[in-house]
N, C-alpha and C. Protein backbone atom coordinates (compact mmCIF):
# COMPACT_ATOMS: atom_id res chain seq x y z
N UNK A 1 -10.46 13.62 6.75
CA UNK A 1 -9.46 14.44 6.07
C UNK A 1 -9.98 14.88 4.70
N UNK A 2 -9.99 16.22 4.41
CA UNK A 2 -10.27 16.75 3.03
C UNK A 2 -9.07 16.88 2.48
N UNK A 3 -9.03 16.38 0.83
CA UNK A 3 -7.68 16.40 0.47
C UNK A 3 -8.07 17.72 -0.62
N UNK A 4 -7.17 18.76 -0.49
CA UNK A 4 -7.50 20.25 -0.90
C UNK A 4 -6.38 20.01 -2.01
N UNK A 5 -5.45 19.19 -2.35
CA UNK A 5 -4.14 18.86 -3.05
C UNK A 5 -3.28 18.38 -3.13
N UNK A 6 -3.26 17.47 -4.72
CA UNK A 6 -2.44 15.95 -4.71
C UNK A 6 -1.32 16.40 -5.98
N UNK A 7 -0.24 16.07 -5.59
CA UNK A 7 0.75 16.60 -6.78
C UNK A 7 2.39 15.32 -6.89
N UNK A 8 2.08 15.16 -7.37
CA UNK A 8 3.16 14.19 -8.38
C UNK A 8 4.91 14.85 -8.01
N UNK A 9 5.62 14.62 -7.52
CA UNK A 9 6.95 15.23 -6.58
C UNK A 9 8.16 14.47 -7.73
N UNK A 10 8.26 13.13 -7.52
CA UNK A 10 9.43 12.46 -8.09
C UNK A 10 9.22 10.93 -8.11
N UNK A 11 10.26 10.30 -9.14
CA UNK A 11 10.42 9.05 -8.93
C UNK A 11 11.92 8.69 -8.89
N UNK A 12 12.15 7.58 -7.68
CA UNK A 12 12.84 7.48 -6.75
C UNK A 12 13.43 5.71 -7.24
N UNK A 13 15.18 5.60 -7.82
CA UNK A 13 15.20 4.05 -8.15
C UNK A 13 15.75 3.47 -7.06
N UNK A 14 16.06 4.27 -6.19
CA UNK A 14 16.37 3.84 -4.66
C UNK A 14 15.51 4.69 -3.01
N UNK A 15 15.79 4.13 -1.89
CA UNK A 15 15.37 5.22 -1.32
C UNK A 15 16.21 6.18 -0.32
N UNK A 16 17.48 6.21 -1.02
CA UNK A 16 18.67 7.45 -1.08
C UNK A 16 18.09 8.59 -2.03
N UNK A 17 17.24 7.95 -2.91
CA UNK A 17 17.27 9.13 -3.90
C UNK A 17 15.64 10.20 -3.72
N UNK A 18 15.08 9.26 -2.47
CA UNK A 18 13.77 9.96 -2.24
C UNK A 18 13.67 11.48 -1.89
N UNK A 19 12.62 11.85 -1.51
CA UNK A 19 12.36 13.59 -1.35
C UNK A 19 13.12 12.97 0.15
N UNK A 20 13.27 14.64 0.85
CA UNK A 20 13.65 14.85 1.93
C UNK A 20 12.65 14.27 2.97
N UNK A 21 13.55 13.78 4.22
CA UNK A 21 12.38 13.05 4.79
C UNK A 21 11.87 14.14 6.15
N UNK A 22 11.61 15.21 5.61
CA UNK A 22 11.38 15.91 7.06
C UNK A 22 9.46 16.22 6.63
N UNK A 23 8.52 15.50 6.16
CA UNK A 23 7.29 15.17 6.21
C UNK A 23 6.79 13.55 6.35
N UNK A 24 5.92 13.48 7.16
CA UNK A 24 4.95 12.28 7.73
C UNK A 24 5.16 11.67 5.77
N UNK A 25 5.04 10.16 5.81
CA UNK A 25 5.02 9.29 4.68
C UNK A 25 4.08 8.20 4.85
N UNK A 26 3.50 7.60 3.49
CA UNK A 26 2.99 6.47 3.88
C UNK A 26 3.76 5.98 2.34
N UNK A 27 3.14 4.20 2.37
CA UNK A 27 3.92 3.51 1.63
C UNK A 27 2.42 3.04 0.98
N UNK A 28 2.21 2.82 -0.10
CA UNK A 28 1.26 1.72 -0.57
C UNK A 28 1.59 0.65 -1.55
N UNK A 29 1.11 -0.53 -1.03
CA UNK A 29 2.17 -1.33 -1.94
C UNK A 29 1.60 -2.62 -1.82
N UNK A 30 1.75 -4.20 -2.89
CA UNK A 30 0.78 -5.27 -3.06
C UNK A 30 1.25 -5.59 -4.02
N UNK A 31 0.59 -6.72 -4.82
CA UNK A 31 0.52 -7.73 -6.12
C UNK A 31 0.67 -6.66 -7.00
N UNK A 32 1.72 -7.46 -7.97
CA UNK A 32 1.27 -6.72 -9.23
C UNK A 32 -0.22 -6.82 -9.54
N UNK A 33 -0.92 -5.82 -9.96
CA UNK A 33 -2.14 -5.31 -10.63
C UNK A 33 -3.58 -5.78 -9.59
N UNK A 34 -3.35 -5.63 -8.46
CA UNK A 34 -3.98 -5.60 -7.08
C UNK A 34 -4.88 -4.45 -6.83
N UNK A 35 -4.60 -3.26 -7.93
CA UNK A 35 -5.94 -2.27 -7.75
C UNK A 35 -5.12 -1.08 -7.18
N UNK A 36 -3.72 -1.10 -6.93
CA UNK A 36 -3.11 0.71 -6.52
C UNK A 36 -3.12 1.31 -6.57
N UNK A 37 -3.02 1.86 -8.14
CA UNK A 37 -3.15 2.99 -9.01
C UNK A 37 -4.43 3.93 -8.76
N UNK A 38 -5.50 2.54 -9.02
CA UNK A 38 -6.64 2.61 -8.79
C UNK A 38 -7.24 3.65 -7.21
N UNK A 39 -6.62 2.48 -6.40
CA UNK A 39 -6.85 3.12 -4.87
C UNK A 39 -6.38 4.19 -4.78
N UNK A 40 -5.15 4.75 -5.04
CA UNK A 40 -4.45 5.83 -4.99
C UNK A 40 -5.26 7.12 -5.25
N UNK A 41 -5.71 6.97 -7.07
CA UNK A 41 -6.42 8.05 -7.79
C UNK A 41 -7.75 7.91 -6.57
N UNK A 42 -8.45 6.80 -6.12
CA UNK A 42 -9.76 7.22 -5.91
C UNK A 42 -9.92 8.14 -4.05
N UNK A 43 -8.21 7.81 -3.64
CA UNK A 43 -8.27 8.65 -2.38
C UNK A 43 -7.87 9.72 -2.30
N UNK A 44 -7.17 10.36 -3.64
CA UNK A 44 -6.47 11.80 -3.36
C UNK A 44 -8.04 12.26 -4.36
N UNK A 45 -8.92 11.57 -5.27
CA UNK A 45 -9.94 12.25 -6.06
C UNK A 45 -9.10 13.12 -7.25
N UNK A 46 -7.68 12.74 -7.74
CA UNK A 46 -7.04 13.64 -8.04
C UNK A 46 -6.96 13.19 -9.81
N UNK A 47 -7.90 12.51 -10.67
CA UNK A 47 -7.95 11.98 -11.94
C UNK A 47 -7.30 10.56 -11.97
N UNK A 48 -6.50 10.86 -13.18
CA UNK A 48 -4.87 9.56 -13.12
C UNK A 48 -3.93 10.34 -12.54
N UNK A 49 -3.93 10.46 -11.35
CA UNK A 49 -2.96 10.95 -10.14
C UNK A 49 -1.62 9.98 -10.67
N UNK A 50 -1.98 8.69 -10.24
CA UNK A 50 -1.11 7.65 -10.57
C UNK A 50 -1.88 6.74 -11.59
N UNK A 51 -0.81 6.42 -12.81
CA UNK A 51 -1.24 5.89 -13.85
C UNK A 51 -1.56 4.26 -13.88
N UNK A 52 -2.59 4.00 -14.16
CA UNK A 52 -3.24 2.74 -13.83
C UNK A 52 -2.98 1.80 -15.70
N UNK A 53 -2.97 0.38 -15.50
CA UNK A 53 -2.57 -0.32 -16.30
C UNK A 53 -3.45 -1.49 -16.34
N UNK A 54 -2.87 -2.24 -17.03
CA UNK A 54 -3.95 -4.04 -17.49
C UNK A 54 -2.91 -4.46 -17.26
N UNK A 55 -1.51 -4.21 -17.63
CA UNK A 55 -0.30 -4.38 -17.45
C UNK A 55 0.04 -4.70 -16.07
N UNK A 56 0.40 -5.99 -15.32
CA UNK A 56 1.29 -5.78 -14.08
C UNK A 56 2.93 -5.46 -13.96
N UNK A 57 2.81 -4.84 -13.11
CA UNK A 57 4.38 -3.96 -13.42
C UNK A 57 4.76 -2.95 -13.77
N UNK A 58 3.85 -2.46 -14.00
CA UNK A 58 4.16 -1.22 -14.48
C UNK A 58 4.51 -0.26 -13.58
N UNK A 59 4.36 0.22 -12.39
CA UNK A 59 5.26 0.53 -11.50
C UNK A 59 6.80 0.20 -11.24
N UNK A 60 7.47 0.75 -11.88
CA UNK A 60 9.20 0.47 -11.47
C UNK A 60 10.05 1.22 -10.54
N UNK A 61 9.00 2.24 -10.07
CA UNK A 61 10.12 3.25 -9.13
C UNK A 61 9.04 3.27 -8.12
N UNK A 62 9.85 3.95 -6.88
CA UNK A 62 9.29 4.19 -5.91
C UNK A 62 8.63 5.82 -6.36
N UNK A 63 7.44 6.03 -6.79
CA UNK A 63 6.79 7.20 -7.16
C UNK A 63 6.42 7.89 -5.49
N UNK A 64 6.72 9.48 -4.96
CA UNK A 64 6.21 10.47 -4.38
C UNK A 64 5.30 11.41 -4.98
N UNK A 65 4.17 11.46 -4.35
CA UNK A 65 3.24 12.48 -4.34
C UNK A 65 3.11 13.32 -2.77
N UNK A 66 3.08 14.15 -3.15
CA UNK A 66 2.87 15.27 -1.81
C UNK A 66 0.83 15.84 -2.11
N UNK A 67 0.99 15.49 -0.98
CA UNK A 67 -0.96 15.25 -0.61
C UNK A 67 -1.10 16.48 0.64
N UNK A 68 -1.84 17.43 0.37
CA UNK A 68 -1.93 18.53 1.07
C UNK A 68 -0.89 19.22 1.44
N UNK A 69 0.34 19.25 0.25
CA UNK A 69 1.54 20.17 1.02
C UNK A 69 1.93 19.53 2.67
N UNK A 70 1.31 18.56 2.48
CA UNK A 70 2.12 17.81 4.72
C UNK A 70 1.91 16.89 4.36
N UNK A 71 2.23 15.61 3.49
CA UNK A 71 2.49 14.47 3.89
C UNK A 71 2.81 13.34 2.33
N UNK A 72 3.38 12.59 2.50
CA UNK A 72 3.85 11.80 0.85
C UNK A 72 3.05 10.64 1.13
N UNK A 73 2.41 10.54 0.00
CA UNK A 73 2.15 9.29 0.07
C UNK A 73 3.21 8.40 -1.77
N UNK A 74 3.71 7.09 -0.97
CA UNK A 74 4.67 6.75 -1.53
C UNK A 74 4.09 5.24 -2.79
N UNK A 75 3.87 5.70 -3.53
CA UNK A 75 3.45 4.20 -4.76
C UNK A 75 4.91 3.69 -5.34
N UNK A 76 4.78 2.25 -4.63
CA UNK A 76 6.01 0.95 -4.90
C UNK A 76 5.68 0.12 -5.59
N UNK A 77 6.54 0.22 -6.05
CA UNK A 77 6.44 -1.49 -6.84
C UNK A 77 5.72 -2.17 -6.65
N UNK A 78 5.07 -3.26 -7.68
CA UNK A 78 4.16 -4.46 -7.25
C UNK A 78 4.95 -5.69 -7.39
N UNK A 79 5.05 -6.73 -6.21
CA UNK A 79 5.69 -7.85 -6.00
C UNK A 79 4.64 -9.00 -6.46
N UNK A 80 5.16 -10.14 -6.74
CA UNK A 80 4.32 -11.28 -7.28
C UNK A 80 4.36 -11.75 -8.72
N UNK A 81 3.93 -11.29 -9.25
CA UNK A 81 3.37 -12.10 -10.88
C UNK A 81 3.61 -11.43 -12.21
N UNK A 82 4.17 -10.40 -11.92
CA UNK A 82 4.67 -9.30 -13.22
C UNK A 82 5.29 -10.28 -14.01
N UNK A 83 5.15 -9.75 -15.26
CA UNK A 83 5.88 -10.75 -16.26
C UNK A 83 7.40 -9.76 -16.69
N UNK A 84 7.95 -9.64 -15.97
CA UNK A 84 9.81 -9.47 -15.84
C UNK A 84 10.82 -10.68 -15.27
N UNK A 85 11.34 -10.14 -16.04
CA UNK A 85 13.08 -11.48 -15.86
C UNK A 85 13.10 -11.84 -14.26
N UNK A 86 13.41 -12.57 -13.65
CA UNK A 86 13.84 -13.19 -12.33
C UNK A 86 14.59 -11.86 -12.01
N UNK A 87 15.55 -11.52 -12.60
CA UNK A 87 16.62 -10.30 -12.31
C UNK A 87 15.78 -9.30 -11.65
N UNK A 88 15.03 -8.83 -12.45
CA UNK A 88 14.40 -7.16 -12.30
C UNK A 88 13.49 -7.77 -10.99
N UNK A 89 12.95 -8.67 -11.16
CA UNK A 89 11.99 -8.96 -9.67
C UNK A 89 12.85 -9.35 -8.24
N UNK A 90 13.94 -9.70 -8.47
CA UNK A 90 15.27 -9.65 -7.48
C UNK A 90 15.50 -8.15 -7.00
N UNK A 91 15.65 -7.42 -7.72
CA UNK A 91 16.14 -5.60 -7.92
C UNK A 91 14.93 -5.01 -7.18
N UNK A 92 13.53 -4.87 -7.93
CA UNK A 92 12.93 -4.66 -7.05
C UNK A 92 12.32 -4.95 -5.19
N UNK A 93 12.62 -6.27 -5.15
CA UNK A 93 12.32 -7.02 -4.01
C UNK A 93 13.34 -5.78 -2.98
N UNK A 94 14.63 -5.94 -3.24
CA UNK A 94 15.86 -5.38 -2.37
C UNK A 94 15.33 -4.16 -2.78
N UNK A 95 14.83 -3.12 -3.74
CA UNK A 95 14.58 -1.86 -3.35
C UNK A 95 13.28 -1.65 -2.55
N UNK A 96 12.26 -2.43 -2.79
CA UNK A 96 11.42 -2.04 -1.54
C UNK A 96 11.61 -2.64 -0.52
N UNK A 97 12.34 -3.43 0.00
CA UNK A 97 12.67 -3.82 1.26
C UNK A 97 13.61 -2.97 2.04
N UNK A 98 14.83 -2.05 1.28
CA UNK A 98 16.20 -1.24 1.68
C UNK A 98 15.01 0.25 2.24
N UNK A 99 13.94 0.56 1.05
CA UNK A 99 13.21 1.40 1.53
C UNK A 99 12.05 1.64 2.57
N UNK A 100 11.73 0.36 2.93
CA UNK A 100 10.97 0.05 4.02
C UNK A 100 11.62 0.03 5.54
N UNK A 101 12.93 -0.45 5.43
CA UNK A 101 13.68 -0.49 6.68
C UNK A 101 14.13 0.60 6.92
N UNK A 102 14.58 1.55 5.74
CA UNK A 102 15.33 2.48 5.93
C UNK A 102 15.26 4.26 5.63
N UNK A 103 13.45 4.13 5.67
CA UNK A 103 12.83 5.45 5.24
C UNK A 103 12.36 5.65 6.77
N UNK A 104 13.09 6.44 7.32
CA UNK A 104 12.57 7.12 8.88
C UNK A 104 11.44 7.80 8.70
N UNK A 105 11.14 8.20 7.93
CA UNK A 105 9.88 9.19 8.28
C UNK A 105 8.34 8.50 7.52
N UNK A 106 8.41 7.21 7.24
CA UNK A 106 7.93 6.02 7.22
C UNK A 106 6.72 6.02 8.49
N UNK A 107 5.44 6.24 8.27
CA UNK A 107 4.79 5.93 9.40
C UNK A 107 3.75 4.79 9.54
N UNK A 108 3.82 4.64 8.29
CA UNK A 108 2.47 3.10 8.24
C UNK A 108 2.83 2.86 6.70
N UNK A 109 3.15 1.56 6.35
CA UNK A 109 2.41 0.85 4.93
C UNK A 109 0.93 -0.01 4.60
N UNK A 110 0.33 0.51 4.07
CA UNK A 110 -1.03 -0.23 3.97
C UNK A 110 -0.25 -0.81 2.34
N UNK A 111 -0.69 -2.62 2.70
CA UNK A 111 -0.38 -3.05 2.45
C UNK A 111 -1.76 -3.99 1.11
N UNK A 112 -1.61 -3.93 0.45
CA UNK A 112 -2.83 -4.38 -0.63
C UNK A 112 -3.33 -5.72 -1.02
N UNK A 113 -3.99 -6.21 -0.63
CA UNK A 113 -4.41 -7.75 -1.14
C UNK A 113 -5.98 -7.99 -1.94
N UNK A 114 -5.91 -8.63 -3.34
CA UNK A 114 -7.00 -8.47 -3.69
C UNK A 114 -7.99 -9.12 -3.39
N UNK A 115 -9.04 -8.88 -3.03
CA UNK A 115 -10.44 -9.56 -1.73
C UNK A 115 -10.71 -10.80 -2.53
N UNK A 116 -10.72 -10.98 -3.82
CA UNK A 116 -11.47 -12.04 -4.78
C UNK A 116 -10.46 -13.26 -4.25
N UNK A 117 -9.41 -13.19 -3.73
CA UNK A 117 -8.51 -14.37 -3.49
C UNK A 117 -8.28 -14.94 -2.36
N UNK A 118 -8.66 -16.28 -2.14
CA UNK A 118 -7.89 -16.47 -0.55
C UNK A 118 -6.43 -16.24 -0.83
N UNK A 119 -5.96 -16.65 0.69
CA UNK A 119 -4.77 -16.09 0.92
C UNK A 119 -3.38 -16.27 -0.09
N UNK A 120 -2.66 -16.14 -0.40
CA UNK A 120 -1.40 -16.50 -1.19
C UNK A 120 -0.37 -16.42 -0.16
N UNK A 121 0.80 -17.35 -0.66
CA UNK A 121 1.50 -17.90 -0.14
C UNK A 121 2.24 -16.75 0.11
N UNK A 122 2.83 -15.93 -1.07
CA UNK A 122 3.20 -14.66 -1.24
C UNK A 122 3.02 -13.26 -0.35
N UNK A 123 1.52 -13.05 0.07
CA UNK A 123 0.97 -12.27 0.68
C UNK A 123 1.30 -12.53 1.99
N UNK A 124 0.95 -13.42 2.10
CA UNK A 124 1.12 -14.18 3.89
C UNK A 124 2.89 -14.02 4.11
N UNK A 125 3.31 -14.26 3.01
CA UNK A 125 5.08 -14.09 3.80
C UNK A 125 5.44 -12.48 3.76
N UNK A 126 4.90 -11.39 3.32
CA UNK A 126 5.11 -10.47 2.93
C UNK A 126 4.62 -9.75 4.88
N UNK A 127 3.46 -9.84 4.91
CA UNK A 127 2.71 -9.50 5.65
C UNK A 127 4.09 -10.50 7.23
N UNK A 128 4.15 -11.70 6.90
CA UNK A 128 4.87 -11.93 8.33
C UNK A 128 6.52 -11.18 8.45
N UNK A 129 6.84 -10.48 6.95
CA UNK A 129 8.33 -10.20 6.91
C UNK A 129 7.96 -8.93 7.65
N UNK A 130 7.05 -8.15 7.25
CA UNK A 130 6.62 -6.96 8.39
C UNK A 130 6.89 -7.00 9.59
N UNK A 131 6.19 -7.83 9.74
CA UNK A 131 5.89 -8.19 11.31
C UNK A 131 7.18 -8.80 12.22
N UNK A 132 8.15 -9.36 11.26
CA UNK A 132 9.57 -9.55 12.06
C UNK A 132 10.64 -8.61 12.37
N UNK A 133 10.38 -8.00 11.22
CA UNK A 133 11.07 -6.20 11.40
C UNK A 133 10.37 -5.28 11.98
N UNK A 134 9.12 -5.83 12.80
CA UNK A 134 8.44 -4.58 14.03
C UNK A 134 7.94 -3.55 12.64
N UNK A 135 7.62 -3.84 11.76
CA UNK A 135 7.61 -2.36 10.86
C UNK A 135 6.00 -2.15 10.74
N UNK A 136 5.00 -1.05 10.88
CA UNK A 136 3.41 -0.94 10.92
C UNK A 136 3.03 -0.96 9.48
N UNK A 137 1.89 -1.70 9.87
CA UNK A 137 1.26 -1.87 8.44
C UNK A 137 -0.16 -1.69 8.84
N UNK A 138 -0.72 -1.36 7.85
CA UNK A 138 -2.62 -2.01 7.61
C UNK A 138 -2.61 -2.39 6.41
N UNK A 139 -3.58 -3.62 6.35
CA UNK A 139 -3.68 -4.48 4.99
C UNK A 139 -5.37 -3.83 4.75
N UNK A 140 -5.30 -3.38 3.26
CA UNK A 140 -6.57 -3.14 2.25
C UNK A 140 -6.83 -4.34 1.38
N UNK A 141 -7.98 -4.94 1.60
CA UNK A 141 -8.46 -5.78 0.84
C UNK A 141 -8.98 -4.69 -0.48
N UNK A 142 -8.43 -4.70 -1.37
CA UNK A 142 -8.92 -4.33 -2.70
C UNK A 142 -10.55 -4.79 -3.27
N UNK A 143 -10.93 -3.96 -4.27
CA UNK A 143 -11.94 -4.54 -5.17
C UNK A 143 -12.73 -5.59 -4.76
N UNK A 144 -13.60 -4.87 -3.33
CA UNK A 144 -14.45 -5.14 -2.79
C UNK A 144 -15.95 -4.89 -4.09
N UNK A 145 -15.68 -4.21 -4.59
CA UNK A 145 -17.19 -4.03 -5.38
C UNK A 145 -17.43 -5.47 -6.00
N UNK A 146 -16.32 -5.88 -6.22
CA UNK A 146 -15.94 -7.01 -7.85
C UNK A 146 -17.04 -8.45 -6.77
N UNK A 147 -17.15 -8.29 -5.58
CA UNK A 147 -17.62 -9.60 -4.64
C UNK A 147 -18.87 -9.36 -4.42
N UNK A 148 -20.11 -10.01 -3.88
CA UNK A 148 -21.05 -10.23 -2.91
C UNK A 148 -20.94 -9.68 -1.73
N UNK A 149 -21.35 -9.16 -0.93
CA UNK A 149 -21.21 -8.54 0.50
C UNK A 149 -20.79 -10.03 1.13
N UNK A 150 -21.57 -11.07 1.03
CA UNK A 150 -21.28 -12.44 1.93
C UNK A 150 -20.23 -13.10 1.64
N UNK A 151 -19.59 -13.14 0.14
CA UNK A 151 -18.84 -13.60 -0.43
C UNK A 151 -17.32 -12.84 0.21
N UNK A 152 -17.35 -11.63 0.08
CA UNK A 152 -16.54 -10.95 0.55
C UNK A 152 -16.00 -11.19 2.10
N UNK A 153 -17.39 -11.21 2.96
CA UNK A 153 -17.44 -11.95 4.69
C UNK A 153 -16.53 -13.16 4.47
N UNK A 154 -16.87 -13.98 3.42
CA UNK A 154 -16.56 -15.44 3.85
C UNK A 154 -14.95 -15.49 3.10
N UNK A 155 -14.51 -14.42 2.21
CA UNK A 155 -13.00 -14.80 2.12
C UNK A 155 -12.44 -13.81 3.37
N UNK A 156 -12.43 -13.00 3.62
CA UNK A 156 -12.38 -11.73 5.10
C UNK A 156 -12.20 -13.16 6.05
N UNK A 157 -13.13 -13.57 6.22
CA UNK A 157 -12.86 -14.94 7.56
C UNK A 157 -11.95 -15.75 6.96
N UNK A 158 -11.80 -16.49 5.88
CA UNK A 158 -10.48 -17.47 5.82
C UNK A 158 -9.48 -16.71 6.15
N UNK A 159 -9.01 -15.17 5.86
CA UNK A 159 -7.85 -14.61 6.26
C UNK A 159 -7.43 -14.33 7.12
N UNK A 160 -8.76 -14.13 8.43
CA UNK A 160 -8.05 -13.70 9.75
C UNK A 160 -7.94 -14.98 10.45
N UNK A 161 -8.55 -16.06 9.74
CA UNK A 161 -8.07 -17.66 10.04
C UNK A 161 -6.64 -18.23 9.95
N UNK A 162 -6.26 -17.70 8.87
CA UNK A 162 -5.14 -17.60 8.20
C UNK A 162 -3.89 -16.85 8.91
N UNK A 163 -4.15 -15.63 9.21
CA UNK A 163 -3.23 -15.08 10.09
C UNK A 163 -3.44 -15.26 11.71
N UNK A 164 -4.73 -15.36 12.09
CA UNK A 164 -4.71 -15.96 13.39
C UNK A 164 -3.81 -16.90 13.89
N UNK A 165 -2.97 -17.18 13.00
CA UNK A 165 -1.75 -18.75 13.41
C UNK A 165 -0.88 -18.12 13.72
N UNK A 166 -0.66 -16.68 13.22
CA UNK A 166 1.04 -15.94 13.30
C UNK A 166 0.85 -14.89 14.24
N UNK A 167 -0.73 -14.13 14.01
CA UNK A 167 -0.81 -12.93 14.60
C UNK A 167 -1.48 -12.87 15.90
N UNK A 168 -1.73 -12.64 16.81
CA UNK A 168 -2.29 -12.03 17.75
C UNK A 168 -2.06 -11.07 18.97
N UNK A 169 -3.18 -10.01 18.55
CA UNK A 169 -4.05 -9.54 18.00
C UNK A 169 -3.83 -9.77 16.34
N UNK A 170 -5.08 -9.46 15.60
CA UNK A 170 -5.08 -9.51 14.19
C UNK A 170 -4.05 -8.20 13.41
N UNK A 171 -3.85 -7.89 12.43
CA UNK A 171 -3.51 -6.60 12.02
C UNK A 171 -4.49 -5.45 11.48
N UNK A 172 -4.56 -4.72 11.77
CA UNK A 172 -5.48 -3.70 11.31
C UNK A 172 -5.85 -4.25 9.68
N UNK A 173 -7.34 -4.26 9.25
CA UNK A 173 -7.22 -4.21 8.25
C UNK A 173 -9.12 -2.97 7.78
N UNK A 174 -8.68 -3.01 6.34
CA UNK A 174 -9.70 -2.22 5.94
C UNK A 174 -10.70 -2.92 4.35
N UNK A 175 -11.61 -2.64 4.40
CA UNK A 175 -12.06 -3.64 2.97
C UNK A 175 -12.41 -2.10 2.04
N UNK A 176 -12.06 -2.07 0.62
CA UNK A 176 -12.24 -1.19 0.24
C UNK A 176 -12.10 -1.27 -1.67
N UNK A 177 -12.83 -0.21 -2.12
CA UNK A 177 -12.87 -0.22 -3.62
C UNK A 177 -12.49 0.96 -4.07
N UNK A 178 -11.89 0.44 -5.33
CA UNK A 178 -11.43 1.99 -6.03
C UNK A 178 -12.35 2.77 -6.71
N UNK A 179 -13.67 1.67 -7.13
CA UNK A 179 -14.28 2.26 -7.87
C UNK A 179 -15.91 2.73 -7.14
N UNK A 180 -16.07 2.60 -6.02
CA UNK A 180 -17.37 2.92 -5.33
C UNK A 180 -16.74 4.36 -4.37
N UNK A 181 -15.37 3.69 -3.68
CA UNK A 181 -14.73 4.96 -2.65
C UNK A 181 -15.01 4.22 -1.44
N UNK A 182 -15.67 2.99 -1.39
CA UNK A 182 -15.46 2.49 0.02
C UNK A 182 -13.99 2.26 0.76
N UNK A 183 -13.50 2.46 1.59
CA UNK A 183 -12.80 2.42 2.58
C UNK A 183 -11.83 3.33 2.89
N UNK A 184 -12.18 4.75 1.70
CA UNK A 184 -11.53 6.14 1.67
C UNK A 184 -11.46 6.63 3.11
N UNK A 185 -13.01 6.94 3.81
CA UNK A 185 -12.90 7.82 5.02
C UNK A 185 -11.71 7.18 6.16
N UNK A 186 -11.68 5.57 5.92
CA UNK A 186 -11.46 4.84 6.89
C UNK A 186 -9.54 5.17 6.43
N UNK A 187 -8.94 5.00 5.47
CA UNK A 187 -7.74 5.12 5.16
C UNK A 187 -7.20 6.69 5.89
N UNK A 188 -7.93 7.61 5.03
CA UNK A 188 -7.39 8.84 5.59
C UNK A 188 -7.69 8.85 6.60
N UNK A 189 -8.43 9.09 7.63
CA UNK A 189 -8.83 8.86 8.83
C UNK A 189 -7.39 8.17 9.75
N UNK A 190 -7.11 7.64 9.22
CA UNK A 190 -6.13 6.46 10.11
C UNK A 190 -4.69 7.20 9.72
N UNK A 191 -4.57 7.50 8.51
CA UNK A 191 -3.35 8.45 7.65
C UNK A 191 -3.72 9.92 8.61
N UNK A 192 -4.60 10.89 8.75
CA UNK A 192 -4.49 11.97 9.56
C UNK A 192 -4.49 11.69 11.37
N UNK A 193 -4.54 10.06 12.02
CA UNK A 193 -4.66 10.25 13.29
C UNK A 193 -2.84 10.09 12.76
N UNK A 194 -2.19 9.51 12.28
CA UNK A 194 -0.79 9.13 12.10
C UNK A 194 0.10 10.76 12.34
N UNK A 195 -0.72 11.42 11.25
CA UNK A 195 0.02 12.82 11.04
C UNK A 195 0.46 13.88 12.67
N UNK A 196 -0.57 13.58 13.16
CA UNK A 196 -0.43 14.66 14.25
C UNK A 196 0.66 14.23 14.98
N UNK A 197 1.13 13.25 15.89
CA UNK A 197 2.50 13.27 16.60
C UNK A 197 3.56 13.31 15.94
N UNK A 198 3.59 13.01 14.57
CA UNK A 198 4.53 13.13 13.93
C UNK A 198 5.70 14.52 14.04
N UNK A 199 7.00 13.88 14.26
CA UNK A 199 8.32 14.86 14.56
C UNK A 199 9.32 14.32 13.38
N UNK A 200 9.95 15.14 12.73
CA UNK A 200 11.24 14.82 11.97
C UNK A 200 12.21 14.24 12.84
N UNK A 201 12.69 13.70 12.41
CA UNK A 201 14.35 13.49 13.26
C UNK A 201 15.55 14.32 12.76
């Protein structure tokens, strides 16, 4: 997929208040400060498309971008370790969950985990809450550059060790960096086989 144009649409504090859902969507979403922003800018090639931080949390809305005039790709909130009140991490939890169940035109969330870490307790329940609500995902191992090629192999194997207990088959996953462009072809690629059957309701 050549992306010919990435443009910034709205931000959304529910997902009643999102764009119209009559275009294909994706969701991207992970740890606070897991590399999004990052991934985001380095797959549309579009600058600070989406504004990147040191800060976790800094995402508070469900942000739309429209990516070739046909399709949104959707930047959520980061769950985990932000330094906000119990409250606001309650608020968010129920808005990306109300918007995950309840965005029809929803066709995949790639889901973000950063490669430098074995598994978290966090990640692993996130990834099985998917999977009880039937809802599609692919998981991106982040900031693949930051590892060893072997190093990288050998946390990659504790994880499909890890989910091998819940999952089988495994879940799609992809290893990738924001800052080299590895696992770009492989994302869009998987984002344009999504696009074509796609029908509104």
């Amino acid at each position: 997929m050549i992306i010919k144009s990435a443009e910034f649409i709205k931000s959304a504090s529910n997902w009643k208040d999102c764009p119209p859902g009559d275009l294909p969507e994706y969701a991207f979403l992970g740890r606070s400060n897991v590399g999004k922003s990052s991934l985001i800018n380095m797959l549309t090639r579009y600058g600070k498309l989406a504004k990147t931080s040191a800060t976790p949390g800094k995402t508070r809305l469900i942000n739309h971008f429209l990516v070739n005039g046909s399709w949104y790709l959707a930047d959520l909130p980061g769950y985990g370790f932000a330094k906000v009140p119990v409250a606001v991490k309650k608020k968010w939890e129920k808005v990306i969950q109300s918007y995950l169940l309840k965005r029809q035109n929803l066709l995949c969330s790639f889901i973000l985990i950063d490669s430098r870490h074995e598994p978290l307790r966090n990640d692993i329940a996130f990834l099985e809450w998917f999977g009880t609500n039937q809802l599609p995902f692919c998981v991106v191992f982040t900031k693949a550059d930051k590892l060893s090629e072997s190093r990288l192999q050998k946390h990659l194997e504790i994880y499909k060790r890890t989910l091998s207990k819940q999952w089988d088959p495994l879940p799609p996953y992809i290893l990738s960096s924001g800052k080299t462009g590895r696992g770009r072809d492989e994302i869009l690629g998987m984002i344009a086989d999504c696009n074509k059957p796609f029908n509104p309701a």
